[in-house]
Protein backbone atom coordinates (compact mmCIF):
# COMPACT_ATOMS: atom_id res chain seq x y z
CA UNK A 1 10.18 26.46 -13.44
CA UNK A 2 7.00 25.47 -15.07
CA UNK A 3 3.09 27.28 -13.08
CA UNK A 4 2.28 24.05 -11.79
CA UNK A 5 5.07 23.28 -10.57
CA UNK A 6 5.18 25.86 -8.53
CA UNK A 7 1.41 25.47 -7.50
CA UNK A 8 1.75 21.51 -6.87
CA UNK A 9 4.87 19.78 -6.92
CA UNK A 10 3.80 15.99 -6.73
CA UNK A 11 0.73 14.89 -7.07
CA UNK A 12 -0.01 13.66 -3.86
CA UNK A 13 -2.32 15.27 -1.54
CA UNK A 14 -1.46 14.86 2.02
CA UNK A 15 -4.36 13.42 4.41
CA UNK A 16 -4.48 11.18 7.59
CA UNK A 17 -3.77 8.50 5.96
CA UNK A 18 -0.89 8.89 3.58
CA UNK A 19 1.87 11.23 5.21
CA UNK A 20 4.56 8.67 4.73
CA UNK A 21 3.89 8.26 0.73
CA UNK A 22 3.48 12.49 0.93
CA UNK A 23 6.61 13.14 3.03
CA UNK A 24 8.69 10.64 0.74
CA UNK A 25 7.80 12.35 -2.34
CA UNK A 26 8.22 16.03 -1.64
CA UNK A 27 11.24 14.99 0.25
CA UNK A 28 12.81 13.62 -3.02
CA UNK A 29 11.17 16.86 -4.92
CA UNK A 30 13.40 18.98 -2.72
CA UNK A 31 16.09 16.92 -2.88
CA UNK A 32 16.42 17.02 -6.55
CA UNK A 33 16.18 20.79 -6.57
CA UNK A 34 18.57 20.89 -4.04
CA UNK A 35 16.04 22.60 -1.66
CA UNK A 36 16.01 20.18 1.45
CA UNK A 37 18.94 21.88 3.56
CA UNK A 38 15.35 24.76 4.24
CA UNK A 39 14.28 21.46 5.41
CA UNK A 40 17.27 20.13 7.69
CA UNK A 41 18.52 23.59 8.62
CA UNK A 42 21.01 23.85 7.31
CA UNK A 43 20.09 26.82 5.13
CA UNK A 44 19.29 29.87 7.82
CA UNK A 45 18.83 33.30 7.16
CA UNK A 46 21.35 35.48 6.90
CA UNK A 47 22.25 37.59 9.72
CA UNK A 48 23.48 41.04 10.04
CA UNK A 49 26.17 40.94 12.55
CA UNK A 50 26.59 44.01 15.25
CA UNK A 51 30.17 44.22 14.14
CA UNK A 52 29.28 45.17 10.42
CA UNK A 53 29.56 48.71 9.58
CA UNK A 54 26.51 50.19 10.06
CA UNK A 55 26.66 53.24 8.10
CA UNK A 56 27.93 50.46 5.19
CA UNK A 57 24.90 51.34 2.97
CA UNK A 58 26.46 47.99 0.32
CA UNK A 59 26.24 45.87 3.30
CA UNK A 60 22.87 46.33 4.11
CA UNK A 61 21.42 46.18 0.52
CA UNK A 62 23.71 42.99 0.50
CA UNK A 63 21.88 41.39 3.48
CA UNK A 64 18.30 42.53 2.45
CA UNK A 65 18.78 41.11 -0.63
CA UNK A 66 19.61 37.45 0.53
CA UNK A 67 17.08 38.10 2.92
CA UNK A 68 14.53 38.35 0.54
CA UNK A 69 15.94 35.48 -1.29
CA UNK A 70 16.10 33.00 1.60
CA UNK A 71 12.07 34.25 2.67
CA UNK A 72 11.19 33.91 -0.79
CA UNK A 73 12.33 29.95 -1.01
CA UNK A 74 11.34 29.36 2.41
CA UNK A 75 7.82 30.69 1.57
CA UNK A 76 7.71 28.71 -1.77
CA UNK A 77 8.27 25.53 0.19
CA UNK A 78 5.36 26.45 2.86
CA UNK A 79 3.19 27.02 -0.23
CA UNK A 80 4.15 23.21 -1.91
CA UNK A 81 3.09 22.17 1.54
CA UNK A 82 0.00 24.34 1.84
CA UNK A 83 -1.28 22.78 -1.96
CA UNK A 84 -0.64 19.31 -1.33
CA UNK A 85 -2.55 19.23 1.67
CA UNK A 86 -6.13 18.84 2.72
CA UNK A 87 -7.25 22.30 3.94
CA UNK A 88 -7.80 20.63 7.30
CA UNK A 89 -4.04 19.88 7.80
CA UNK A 90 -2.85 23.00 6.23
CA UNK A 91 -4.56 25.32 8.36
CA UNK A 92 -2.62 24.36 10.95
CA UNK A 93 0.52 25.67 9.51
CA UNK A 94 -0.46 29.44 10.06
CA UNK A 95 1.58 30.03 13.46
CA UNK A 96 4.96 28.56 11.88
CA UNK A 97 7.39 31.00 10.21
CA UNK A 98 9.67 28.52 8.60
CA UNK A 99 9.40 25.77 6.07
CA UNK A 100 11.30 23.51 8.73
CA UNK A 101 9.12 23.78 11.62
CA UNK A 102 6.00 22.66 9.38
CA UNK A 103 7.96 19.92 8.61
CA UNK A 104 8.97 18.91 11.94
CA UNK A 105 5.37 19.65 13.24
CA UNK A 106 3.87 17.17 10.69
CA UNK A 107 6.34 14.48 11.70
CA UNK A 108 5.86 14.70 14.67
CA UNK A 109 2.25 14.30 14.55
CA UNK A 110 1.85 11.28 12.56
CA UNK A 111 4.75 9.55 14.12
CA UNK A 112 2.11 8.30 16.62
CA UNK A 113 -0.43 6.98 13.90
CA UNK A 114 2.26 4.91 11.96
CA UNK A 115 2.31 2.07 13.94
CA UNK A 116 -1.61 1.95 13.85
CA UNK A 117 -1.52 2.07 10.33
CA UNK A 118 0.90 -0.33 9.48
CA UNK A 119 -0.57 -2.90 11.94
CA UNK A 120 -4.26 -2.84 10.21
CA UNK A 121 -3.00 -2.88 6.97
CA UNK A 122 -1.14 -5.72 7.45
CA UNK A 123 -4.10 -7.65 9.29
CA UNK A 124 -6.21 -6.75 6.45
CA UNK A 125 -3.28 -7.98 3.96
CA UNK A 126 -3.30 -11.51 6.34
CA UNK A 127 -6.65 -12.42 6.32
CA UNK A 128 -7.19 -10.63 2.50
CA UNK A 129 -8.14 -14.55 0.38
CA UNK A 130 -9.21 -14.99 -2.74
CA UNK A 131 -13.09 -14.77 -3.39
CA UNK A 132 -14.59 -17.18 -6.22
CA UNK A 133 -16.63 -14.13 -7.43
CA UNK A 134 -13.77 -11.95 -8.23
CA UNK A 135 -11.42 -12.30 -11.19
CA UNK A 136 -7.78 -12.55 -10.15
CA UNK A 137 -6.91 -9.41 -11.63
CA UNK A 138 -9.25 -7.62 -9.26
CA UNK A 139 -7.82 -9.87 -6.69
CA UNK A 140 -4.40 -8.76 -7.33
CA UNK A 141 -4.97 -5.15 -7.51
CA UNK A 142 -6.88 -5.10 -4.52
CA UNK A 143 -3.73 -7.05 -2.62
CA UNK A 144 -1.49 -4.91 -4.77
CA UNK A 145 -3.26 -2.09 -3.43
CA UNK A 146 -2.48 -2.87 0.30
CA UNK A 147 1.05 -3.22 -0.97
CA UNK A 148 1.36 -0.18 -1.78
CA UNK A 149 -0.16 1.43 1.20
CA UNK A 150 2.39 -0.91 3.21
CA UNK A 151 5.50 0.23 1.31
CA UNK A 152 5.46 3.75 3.02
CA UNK A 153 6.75 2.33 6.54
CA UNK A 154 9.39 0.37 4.55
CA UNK A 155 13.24 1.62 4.63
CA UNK A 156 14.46 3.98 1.84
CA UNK A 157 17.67 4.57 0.59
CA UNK A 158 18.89 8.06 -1.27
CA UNK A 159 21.60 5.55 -3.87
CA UNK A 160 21.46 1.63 -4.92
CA UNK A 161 23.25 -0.50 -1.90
CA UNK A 162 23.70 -4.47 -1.76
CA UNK A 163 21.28 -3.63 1.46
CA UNK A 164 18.72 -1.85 -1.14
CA UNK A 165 18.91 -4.74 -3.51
CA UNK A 166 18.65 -7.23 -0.88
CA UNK A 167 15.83 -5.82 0.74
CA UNK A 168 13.96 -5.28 -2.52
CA UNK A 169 14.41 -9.10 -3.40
CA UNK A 170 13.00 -10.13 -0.15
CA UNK A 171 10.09 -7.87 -0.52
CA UNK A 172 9.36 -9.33 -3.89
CA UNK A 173 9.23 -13.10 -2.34
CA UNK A 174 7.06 -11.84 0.26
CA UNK A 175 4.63 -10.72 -1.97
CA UNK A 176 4.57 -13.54 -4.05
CA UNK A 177 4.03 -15.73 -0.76
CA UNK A 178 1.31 -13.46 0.24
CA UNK A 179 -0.44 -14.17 -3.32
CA UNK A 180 -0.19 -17.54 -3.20
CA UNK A 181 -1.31 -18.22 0.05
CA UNK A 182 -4.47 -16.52 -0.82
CA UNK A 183 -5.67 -18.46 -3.48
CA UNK A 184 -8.31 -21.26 -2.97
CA UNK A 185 -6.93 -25.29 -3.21
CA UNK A 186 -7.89 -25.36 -6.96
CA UNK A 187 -5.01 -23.75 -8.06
CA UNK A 188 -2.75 -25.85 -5.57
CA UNK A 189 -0.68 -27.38 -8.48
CA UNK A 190 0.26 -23.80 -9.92
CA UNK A 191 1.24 -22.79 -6.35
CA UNK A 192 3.77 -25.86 -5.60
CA UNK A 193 4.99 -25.11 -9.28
CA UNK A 194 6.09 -21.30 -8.58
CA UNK A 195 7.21 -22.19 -5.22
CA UNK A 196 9.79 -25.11 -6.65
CA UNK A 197 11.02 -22.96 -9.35
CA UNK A 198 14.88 -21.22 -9.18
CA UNK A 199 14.77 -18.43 -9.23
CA UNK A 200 11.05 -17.68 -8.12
CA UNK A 201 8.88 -15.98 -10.21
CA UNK A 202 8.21 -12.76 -9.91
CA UNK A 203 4.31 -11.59 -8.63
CA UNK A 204 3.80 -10.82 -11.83
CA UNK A 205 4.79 -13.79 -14.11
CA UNK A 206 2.56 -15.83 -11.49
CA UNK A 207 -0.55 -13.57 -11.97
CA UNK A 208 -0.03 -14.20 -16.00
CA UNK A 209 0.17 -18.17 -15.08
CA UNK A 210 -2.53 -18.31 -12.79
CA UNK A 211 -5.02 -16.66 -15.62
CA UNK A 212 -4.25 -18.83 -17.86
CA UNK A 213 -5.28 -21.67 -15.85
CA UNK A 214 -8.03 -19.45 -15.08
CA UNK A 215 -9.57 -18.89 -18.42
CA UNK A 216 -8.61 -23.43 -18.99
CA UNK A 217 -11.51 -23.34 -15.75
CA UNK A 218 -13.78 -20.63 -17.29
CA UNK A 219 -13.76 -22.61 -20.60
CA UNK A 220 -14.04 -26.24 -19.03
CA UNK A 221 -17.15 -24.88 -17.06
CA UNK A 222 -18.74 -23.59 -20.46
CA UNK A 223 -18.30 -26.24 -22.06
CA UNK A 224 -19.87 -29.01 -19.48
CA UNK A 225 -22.92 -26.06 -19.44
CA UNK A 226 -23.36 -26.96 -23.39
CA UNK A 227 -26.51 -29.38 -23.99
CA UNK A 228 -25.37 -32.70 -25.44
CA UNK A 229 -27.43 -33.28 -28.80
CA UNK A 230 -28.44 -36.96 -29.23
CA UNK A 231 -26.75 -38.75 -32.03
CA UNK A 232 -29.66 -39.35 -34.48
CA UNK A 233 -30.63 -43.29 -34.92
């Protein structure tokens, strides 16, 4: 396993803002190293039971040895945590032994800010319109960007369903209404296009339509700018 790797898994760096886009992508770094049982549980430490031979010298290496192995993972994981976390939020991880009850503690303390969250970021995403002064490529990243910040309170699924496909089609029609309906009246004739086409375009062949017709305004506007010379006599 490469250094930093084992420093910072994923690149994210968990604040008050973000734990769902955090939580999703350490939870699919686990996953993929098959480390997320330390997460559910399912992988305890071992334990030495009373009935075991205690004068068994094998069977006590034996269980010190997975010991050491299972604190050795378990403290890894505590340590992703710890690096991919504002110092603020990772000091508070100090009385927990196990990689499991950070977890929990984390959900369970932004469970109460999601709703929040999700609500102003969508307010901001409904009254978000397109501003004459702004190209529509800053428009669309800065409506992109709300996307984004949106998609971390959307469901997930671990392998490709009909449900997964379906719900990822619908997403990409919302966001193509939401882009739409933002723009100004001048570019009313592009909208009812998209809208009337089967299938709909996606967000992204309408952005490459839209500055087209954007650069035909920019060039219409230079040109009425240009003096008209007098035709000489």
């Amino acid at each position: 396993m490469a250094q930093s790797e084992v420093s910072q898994p994923i690149s994210i760096i968990l604040d008050d803002s973000n734990y769902r886009l955090w939580s999703s992508a350490m939870q699919r770094f686990l996953r993929a190293r098959k480390l997320w049982k330390y997460i559910t549980g399912d992988a305890q430490p071992p334990h030495f039971s009373e009935t075991d031979d205690d004068d068994d010298d094998t069977l006590h290496i034996q269980y010190q040895t997975q010991l050491e192995d299972w604190d050795s993972v378990n403290s890894k994981i505590i340590t992703w945590f710890s690096n991919t976390s504002v110092s603020s939020i990772h000091s508070l991880f100090t009385p927990f032994e196990t990689a499991k009850e950070v977890w929990d503690y984390l959900a369970e303390r932004y469970s109460s800010v999601d709703g929040a969250n999700e609500y102003q970021l969508g307010l901001e995403l409904h009254h978000l319109r397109f501003d004459s002064c702004q190209t529509l490529t800053d428009f669309y990243n800065k409506m992109s960007n709300l996307w984004n910040h949106l998609a971390q309170f959307e469901p997930t699924w671990t392998c490709p369903t009909d449900a997964a496909a379906a719900f990822n089609a619908y997403r990409d029609r919302s966001r193509l209404r939401h882009f739409l309906m933002a723009l100004p009246p001048d570019y009313e004739h592009i909208r009812a296009s998209l809208l009337h086409r089967h299938p709909l375009s996606t967000v992204g062949q309408a952005l490459a339509e839209l500055k087209s017709e954007e650069t035909r305004k920019k060039t219409m506007v230079y040109q009425h700018s240009q003096p008209v010379l007098a035709t000489p006599v």
